[in-house]
PDB file of N, CA and C in Angstrom:
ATOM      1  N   UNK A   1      17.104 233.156 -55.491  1.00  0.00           N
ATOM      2  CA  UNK A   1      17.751 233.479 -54.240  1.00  0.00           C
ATOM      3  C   UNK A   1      18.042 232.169 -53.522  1.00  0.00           C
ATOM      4  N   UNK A   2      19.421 232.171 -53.164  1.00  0.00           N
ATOM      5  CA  UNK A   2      19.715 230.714 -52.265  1.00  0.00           C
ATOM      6  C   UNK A   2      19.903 231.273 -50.898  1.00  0.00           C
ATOM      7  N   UNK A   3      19.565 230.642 -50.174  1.00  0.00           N
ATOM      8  CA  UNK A   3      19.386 230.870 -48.989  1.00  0.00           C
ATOM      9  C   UNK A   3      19.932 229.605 -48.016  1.00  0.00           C
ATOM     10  N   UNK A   4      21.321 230.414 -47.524  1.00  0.00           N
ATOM     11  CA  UNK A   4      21.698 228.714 -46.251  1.00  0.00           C
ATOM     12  C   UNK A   4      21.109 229.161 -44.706  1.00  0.00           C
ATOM     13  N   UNK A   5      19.948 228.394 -44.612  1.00  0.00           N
ATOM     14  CA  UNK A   5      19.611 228.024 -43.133  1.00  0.00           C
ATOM     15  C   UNK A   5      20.045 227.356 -42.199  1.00  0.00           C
ATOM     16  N   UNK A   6      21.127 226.980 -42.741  1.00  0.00           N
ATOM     17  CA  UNK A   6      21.989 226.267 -41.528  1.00  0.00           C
ATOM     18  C   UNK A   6      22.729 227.188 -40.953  1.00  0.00           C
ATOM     19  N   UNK A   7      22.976 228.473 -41.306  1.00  0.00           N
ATOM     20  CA  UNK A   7      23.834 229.299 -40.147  1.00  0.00           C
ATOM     21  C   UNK A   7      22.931 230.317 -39.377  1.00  0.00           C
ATOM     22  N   UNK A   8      21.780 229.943 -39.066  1.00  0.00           N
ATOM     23  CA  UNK A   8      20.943 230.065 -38.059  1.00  0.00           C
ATOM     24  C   UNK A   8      20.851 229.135 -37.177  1.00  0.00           C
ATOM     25  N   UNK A   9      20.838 229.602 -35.903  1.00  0.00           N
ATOM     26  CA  UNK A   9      19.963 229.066 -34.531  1.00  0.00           C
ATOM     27  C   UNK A   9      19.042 228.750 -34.893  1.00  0.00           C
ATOM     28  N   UNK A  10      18.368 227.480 -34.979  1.00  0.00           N
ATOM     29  CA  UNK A  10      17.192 227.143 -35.391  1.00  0.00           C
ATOM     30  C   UNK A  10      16.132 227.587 -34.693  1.00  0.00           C
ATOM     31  N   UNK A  11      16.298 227.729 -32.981  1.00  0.00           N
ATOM     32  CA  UNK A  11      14.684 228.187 -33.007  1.00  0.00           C
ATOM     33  C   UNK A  11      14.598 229.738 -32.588  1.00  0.00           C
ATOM     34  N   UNK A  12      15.548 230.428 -32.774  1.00  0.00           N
ATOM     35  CA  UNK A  12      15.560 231.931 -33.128  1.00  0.00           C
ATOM     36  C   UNK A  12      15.494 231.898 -34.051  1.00  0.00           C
ATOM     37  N   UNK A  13      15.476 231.170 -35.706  1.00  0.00           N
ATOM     38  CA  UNK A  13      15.376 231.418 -36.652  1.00  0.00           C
ATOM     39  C   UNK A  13      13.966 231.356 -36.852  1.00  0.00           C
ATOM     40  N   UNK A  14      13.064 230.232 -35.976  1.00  0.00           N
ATOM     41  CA  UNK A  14      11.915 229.863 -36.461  1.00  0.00           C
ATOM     42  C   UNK A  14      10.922 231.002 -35.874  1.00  0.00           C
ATOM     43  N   UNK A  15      11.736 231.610 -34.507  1.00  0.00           N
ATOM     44  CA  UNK A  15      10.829 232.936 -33.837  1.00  0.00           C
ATOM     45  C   UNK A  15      11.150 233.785 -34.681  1.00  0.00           C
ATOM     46  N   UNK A  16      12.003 234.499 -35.557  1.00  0.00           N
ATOM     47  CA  UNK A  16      11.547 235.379 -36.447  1.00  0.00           C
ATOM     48  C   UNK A  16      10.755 235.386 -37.798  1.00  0.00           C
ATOM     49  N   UNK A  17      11.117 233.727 -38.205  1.00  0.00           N
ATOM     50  CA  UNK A  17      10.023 233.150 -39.721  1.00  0.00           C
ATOM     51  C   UNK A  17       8.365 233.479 -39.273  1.00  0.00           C
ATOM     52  N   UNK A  18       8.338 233.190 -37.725  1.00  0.00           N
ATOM     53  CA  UNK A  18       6.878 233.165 -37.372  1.00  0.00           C
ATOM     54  C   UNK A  18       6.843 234.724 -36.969  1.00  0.00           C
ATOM     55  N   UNK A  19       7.218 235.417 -36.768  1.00  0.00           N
ATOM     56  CA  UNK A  19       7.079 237.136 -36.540  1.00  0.00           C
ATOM     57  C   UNK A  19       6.840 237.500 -38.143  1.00  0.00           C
ATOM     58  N   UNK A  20       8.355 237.129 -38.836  1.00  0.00           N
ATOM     59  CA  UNK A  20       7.880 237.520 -40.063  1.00  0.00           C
ATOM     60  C   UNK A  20       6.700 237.336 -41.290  1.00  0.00           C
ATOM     61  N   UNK A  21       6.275 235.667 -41.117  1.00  0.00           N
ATOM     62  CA  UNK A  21       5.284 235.807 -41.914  1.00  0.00           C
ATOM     63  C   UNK A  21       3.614 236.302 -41.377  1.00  0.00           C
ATOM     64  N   UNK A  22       3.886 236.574 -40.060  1.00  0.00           N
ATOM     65  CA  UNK A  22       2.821 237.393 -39.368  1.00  0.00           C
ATOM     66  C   UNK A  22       2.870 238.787 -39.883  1.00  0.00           C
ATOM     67  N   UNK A  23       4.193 239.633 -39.911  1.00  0.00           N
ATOM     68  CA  UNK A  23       3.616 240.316 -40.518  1.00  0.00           C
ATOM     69  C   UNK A  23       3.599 241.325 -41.800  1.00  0.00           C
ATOM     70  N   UNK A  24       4.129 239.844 -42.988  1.00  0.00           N
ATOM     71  CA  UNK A  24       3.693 239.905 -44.229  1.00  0.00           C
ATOM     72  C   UNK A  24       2.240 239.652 -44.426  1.00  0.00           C
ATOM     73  N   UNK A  25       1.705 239.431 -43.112  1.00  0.00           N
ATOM     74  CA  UNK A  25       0.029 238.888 -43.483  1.00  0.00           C
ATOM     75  C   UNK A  25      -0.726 240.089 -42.594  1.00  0.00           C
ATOM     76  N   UNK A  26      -0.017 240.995 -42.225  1.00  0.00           N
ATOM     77  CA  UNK A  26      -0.492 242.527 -41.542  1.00  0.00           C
ATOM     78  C   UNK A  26      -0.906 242.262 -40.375  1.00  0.00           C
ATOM     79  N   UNK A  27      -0.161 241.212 -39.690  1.00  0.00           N
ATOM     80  CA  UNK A  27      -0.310 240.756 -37.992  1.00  0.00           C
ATOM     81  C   UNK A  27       0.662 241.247 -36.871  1.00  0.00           C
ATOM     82  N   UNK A  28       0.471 242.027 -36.261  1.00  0.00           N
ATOM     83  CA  UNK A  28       1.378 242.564 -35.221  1.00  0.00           C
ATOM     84  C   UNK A  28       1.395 241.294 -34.089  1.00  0.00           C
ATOM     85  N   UNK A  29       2.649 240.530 -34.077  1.00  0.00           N
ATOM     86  CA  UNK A  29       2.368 239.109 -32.869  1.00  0.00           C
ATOM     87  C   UNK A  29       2.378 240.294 -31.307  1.00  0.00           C
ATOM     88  N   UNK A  30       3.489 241.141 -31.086  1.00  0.00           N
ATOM     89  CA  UNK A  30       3.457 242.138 -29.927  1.00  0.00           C
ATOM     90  C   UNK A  30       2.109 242.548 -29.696  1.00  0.00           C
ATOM     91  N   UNK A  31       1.435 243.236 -30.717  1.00  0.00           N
ATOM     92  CA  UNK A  31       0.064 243.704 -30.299  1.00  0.00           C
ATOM     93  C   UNK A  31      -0.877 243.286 -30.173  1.00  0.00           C
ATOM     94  N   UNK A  32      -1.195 241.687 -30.701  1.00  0.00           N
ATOM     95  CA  UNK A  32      -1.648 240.437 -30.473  1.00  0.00           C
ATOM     96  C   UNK A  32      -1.772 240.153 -28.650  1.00  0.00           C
ATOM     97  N   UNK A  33      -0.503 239.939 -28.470  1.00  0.00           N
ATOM     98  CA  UNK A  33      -0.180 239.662 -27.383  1.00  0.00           C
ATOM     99  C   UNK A  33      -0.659 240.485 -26.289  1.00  0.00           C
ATOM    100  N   UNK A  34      -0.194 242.064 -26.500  1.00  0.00           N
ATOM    101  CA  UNK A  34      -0.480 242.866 -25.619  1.00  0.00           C
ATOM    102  C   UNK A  34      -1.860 243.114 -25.395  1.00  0.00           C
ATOM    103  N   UNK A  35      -2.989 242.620 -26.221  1.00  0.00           N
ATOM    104  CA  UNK A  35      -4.751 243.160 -26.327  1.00  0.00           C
ATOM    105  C   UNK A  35      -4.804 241.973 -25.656  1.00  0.00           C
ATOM    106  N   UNK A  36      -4.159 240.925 -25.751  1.00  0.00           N
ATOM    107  CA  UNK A  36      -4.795 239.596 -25.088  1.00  0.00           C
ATOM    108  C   UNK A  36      -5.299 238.609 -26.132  1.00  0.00           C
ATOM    109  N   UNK A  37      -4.932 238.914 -27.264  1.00  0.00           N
ATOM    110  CA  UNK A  37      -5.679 237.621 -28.740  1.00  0.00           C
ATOM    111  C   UNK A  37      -4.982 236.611 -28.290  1.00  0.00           C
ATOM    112  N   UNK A  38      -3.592 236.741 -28.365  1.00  0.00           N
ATOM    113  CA  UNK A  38      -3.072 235.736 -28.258  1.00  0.00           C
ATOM    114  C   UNK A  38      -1.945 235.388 -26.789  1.00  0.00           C
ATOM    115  N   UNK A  39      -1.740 234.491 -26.338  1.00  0.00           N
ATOM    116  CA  UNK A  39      -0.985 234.174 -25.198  1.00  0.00           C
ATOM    117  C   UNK A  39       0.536 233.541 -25.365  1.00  0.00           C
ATOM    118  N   UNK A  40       1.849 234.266 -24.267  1.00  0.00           N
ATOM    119  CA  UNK A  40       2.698 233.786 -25.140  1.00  0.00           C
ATOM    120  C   UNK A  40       3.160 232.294 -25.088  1.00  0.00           C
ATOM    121  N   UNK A  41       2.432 231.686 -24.967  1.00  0.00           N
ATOM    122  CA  UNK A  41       2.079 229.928 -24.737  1.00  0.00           C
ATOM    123  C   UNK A  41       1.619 229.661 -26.020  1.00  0.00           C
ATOM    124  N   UNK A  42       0.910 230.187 -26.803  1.00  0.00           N
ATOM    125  CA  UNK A  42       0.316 230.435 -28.154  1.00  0.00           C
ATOM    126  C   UNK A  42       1.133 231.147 -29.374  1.00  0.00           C
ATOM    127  N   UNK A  43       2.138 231.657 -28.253  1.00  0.00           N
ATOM    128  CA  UNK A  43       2.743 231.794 -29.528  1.00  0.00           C
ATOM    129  C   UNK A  43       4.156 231.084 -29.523  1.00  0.00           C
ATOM    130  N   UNK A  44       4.683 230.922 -28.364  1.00  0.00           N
ATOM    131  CA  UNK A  44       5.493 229.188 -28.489  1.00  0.00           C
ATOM    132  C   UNK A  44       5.509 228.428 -29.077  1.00  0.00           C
ATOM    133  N   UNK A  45       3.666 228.139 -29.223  1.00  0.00           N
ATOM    134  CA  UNK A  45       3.513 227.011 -30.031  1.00  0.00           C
ATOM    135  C   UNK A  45       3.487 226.989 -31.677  1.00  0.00           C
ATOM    136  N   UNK A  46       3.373 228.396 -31.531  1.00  0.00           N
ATOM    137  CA  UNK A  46       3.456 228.489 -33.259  1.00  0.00           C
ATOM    138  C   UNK A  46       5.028 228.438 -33.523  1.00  0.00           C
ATOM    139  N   UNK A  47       6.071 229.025 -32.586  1.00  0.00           N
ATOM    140  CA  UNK A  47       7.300 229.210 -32.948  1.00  0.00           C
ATOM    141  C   UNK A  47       7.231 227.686 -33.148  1.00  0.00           C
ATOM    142  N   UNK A  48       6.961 226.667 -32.501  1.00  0.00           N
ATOM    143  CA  UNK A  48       7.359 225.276 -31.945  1.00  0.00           C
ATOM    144  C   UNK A  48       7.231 224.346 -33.616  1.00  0.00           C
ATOM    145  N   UNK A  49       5.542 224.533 -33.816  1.00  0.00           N
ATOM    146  CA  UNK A  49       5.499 224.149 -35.066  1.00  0.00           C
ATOM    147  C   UNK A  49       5.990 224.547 -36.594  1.00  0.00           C
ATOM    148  N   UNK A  50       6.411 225.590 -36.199  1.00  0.00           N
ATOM    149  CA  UNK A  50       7.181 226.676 -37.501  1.00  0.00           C
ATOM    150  C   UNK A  50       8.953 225.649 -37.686  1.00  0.00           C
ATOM    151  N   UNK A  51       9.145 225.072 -36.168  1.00  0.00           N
ATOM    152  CA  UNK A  51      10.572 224.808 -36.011  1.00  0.00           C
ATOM    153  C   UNK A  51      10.065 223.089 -36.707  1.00  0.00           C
ATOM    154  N   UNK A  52       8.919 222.626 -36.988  1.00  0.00           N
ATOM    155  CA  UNK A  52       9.082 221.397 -37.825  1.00  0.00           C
ATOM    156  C   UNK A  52       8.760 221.323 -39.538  1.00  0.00           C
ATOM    157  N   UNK A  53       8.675 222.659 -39.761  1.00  0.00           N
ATOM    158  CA  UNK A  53       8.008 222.718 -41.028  1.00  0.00           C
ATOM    159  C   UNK A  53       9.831 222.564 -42.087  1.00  0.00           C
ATOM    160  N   UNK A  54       9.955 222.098 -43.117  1.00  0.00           N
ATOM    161  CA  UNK A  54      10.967 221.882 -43.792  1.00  0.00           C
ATOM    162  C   UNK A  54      10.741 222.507 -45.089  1.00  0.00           C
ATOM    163  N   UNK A  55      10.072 223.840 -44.999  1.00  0.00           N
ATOM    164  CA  UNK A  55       9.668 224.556 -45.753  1.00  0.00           C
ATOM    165  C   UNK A  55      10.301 226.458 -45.560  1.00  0.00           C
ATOM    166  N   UNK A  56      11.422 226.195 -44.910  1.00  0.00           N
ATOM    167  CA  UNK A  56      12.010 227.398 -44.395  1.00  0.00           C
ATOM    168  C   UNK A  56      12.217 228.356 -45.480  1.00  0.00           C
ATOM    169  N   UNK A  57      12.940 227.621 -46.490  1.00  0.00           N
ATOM    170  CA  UNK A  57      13.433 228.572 -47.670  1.00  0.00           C
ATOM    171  C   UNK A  57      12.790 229.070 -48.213  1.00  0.00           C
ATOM    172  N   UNK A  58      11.230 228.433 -48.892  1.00  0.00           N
ATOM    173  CA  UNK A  58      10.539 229.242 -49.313  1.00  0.00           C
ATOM    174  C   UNK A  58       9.547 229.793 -48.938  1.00  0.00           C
ATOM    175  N   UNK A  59       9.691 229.820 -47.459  1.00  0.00           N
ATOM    176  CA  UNK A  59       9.237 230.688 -46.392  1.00  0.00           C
ATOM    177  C   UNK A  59      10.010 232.477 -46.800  1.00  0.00           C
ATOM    178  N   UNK A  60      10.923 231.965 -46.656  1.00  0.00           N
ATOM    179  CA  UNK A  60      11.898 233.053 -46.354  1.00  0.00           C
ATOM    180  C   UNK A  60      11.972 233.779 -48.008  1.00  0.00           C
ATOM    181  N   UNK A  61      11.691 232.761 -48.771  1.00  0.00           N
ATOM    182  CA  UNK A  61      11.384 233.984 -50.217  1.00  0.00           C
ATOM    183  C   UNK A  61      10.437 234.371 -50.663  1.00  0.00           C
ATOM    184  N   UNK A  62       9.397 233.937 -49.694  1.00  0.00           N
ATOM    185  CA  UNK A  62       8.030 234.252 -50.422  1.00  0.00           C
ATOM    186  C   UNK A  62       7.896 235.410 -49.628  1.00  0.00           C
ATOM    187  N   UNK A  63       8.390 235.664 -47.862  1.00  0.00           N
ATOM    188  CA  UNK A  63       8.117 237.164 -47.713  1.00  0.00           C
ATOM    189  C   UNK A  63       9.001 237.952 -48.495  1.00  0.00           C
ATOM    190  N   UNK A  64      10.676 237.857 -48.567  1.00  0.00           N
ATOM    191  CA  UNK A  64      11.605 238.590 -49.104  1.00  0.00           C
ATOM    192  C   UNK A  64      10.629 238.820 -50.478  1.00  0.00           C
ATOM    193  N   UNK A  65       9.966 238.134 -51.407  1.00  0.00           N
ATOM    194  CA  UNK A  65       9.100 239.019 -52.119  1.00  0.00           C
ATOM    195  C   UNK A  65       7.586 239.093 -52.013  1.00  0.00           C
ATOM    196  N   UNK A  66       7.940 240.168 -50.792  1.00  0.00           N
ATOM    197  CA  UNK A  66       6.401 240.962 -50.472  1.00  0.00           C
ATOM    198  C   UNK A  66       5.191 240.068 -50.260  1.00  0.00           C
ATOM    199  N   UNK A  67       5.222 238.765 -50.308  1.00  0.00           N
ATOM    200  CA  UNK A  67       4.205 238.112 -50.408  1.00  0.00           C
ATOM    201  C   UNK A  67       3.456 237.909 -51.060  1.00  0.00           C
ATOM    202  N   UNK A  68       4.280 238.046 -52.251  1.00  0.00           N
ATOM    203  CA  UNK A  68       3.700 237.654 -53.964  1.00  0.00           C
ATOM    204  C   UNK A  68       2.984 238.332 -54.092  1.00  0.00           C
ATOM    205  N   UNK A  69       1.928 239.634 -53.340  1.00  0.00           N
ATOM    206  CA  UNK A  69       0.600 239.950 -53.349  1.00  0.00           C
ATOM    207  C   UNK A  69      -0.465 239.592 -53.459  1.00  0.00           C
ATOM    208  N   UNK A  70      -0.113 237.816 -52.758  1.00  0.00           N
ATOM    209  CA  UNK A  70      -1.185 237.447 -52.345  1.00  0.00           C
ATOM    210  C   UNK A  70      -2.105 237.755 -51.010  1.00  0.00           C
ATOM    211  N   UNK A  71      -3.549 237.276 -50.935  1.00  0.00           N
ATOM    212  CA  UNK A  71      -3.883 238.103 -49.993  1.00  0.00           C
ATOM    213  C   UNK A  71      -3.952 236.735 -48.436  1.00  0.00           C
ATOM    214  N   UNK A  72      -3.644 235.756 -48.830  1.00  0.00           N
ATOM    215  CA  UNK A  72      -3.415 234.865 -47.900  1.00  0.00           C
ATOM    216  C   UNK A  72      -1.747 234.422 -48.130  1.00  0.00           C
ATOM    217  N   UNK A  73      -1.371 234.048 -46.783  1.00  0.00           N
ATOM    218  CA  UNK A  73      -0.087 233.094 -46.880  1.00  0.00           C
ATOM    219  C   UNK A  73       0.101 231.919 -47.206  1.00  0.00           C
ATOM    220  N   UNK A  74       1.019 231.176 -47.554  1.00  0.00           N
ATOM    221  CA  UNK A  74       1.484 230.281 -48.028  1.00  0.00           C
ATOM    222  C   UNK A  74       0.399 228.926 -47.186  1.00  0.00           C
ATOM    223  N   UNK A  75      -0.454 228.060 -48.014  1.00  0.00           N
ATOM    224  CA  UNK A  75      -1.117 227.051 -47.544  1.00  0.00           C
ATOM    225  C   UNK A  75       0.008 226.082 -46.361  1.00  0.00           C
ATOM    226  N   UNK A  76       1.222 226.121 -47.273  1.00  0.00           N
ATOM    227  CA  UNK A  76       1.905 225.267 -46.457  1.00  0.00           C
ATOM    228  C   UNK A  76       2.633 225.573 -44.978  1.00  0.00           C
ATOM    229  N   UNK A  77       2.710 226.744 -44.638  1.00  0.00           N
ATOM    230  CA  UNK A  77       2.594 227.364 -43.324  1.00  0.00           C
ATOM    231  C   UNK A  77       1.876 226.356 -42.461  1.00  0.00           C
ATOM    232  N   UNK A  78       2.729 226.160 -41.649  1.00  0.00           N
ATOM    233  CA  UNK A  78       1.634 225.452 -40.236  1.00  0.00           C
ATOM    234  C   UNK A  78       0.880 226.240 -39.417  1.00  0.00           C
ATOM    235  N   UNK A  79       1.583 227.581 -39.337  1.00  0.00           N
ATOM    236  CA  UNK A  79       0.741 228.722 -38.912  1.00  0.00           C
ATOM    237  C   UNK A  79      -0.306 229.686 -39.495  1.00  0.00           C
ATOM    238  N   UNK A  80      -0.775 229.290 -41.042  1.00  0.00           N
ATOM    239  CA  UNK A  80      -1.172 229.937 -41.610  1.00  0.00           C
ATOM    240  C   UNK A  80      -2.928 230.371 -41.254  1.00  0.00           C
ATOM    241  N   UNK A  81      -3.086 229.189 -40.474  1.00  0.00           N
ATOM    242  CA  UNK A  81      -4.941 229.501 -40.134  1.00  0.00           C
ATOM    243  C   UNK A  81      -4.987 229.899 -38.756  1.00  0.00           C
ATOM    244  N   UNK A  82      -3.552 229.887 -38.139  1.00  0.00           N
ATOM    245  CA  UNK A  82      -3.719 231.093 -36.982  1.00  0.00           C
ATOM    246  C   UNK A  82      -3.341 232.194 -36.898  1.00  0.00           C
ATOM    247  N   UNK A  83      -2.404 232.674 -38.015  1.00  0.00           N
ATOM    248  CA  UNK A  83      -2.140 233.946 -38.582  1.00  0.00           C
ATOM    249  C   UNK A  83      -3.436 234.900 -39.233  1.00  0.00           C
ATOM    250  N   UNK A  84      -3.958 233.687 -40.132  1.00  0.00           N
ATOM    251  CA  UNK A  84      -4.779 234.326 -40.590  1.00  0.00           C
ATOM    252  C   UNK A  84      -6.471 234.804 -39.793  1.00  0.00           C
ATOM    253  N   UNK A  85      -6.308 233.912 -38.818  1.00  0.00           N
ATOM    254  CA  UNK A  85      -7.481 234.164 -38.128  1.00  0.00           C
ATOM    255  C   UNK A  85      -7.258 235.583 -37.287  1.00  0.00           C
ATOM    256  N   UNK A  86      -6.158 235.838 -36.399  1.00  0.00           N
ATOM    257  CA  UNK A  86      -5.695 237.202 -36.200  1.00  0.00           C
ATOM    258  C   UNK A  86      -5.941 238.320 -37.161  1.00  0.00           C
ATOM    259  N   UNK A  87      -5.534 237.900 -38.470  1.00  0.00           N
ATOM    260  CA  UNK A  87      -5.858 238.671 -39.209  1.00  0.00           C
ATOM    261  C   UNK A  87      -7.354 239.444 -39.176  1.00  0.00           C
ATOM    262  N   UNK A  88      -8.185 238.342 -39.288  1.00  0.00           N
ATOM    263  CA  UNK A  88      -9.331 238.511 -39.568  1.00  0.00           C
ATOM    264  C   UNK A  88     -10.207 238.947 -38.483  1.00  0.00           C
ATOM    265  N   UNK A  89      -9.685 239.393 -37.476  1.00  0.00           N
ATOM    266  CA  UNK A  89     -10.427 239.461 -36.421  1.00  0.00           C
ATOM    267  C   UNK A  89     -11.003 240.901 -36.723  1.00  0.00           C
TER     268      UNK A  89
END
């Protein structure tokens, strides 16, 4: 799968990469938000760091397939140990 990321808005692209691989990892960011886990200052910042990662594409194919069925996300995620800590709560 080729994928051009250049005809995205980059940081609407990076607020849905970070929605989406939240929740290929079974993380609701809305319901996060709404219990109080997370703040949306917290989650800015994940959009923020998602918008430096140069790892978009295979961001974007590793959810498009299901998430390999792995049971963690991609190491290279910058968000991956705060996704996953949500997770784990």
């Amino acid at each position: 799968m080729n994928i051009d990321m250049t005809q995205f808005d980059q940081t609407g692209c990076h607020f849905w990469l970070t929605q989406g691989m939240a929740r290929t990892a079974g993380v609701n960011i809305g319901e996060e938000i709404a219990l109080g886990r997370l703040t949306i200052e917290d989650f800015g910042g994940m959009v923020s760091r998602c918008e430096k990662c140069e790892r978009s594409e295979p961001c974007v194919r590793w959810m498009a397939e299901g998430g390999k069925g792995a049971p963690d996300i991609p190491g290279y995620c910058l968000n991956h140990e705060i996704i996953e800590a949500l997770r784990d709560r």
